[in-house]
Protein backbone atom coordinates (compact mmCIF):
# COMPACT_ATOMS: atom_id res chain seq x y z
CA UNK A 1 40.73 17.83 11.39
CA UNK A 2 40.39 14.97 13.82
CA UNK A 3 36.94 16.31 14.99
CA UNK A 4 35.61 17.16 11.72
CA UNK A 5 35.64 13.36 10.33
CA UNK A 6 34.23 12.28 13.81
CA UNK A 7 31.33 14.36 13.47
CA UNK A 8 31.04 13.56 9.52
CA UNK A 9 31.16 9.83 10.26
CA UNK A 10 28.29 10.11 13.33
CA UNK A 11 26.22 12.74 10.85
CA UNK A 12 26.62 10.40 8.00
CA UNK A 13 25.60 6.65 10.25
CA UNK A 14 22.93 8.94 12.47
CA UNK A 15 21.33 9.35 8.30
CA UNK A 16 21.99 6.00 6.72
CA UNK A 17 20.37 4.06 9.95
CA UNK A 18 17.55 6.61 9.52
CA UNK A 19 16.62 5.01 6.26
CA UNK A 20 17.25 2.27 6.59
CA UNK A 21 14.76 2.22 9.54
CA UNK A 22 12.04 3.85 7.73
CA UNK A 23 12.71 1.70 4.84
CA UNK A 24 11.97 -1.12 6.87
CA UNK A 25 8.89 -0.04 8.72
CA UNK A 26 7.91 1.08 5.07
CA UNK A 27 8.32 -2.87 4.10
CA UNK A 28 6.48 -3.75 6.93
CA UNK A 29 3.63 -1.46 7.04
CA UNK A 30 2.97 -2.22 3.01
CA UNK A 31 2.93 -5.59 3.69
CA UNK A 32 0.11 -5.21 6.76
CA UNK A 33 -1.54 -2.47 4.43
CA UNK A 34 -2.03 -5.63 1.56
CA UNK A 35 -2.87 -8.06 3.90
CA UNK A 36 -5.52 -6.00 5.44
CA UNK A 37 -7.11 -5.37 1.76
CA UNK A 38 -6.99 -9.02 0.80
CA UNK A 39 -8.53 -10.46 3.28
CA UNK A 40 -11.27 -7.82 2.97
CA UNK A 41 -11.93 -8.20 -0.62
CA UNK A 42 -10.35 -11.32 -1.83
CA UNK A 43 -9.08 -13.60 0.68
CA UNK A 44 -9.18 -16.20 -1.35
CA UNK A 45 -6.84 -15.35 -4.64
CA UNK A 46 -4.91 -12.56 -2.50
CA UNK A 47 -4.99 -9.90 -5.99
CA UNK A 48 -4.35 -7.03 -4.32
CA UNK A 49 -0.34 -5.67 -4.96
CA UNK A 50 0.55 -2.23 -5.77
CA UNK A 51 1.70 1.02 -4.96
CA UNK A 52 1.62 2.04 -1.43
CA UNK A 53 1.79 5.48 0.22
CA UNK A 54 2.13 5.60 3.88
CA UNK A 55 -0.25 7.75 6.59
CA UNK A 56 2.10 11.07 6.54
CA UNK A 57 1.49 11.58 2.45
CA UNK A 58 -3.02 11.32 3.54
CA UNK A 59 -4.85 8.05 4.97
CA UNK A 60 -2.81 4.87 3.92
CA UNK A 61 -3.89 4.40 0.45
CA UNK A 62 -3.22 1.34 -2.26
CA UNK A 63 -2.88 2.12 -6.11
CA UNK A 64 -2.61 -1.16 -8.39
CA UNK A 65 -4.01 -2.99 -11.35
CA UNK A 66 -5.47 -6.11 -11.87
CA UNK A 67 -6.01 -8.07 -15.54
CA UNK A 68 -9.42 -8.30 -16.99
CA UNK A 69 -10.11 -12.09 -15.69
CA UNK A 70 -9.20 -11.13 -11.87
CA UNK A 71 -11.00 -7.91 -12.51
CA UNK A 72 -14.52 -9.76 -13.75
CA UNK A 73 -13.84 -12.47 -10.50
CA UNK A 74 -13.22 -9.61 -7.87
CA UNK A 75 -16.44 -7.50 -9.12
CA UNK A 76 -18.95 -10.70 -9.66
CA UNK A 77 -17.44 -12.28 -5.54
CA UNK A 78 -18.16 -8.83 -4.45
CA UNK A 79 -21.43 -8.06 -6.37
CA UNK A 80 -19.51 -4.68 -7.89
CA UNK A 81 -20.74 -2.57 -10.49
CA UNK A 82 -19.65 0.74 -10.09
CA UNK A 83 -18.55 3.35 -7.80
CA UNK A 84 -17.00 2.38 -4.55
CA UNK A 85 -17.17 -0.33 -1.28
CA UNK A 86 -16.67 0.65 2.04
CA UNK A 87 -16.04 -2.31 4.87
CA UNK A 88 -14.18 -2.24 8.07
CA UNK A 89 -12.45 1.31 7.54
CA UNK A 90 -11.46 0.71 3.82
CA UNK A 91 -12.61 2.03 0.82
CA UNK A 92 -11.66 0.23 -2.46
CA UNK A 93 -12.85 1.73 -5.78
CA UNK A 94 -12.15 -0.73 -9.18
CA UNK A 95 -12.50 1.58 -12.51
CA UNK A 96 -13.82 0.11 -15.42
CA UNK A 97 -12.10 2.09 -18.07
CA UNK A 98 -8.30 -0.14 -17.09
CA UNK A 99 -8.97 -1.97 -14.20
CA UNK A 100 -6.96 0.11 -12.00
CA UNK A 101 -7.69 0.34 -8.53
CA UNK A 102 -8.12 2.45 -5.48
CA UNK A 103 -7.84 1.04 -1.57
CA UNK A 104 -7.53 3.71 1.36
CA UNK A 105 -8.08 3.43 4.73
CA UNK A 106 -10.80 5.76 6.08
């Protein structure tokens, strides 16, 4: 009986230190991941917030949305009008319809 709760108390740390670990280097790598895309496309507001999904789920990739006036600034500082940007490794697509937007690395 002994042995059993040993093992059930190493089992059951061994898991809760694993997430917590990848819950931090999730915190961390989300916050380098929007760092990264605001100083690429708007280092000077720092818009860019959202959604993140780490490199084992595809290439890092950053889903968000931004209201209309942020929207109109980003496209007009970055002479957008459609389709998608590529600079330094990162993609970032803005669509029109909701303002939604794209950002993955390449």
């Amino acid at each position: 009986m002994c042995k059993t709760k040993s093992k059930v108390l190493r089992v059951g740390s061994l898991a809760l230190i694993s997430v917590l670990l990848l819950g931090l280097v999730y915190i961390y790598q989300r916050s380098r991941f929007i760092q990264k895309t605001n100083a690429l496309f708007d280092p000077k507001e720092k818009a860019f917030t959202g959604i993140f999904l780490p490199w084992p789920i595809g290439h890092p990739s950053l889903f968000g949305g931004l209201d209309p006036k942020t929207d109109s600034r980003i496209r007009a500082s970055l002479g957008y009008d459609s389709g998608s940007i590529n600079t330094n490794g990162m993609t970032l697509t803005i669509y029109a319809s909701d303002g939604t937007f794209f950002v993955h690395a390449n």
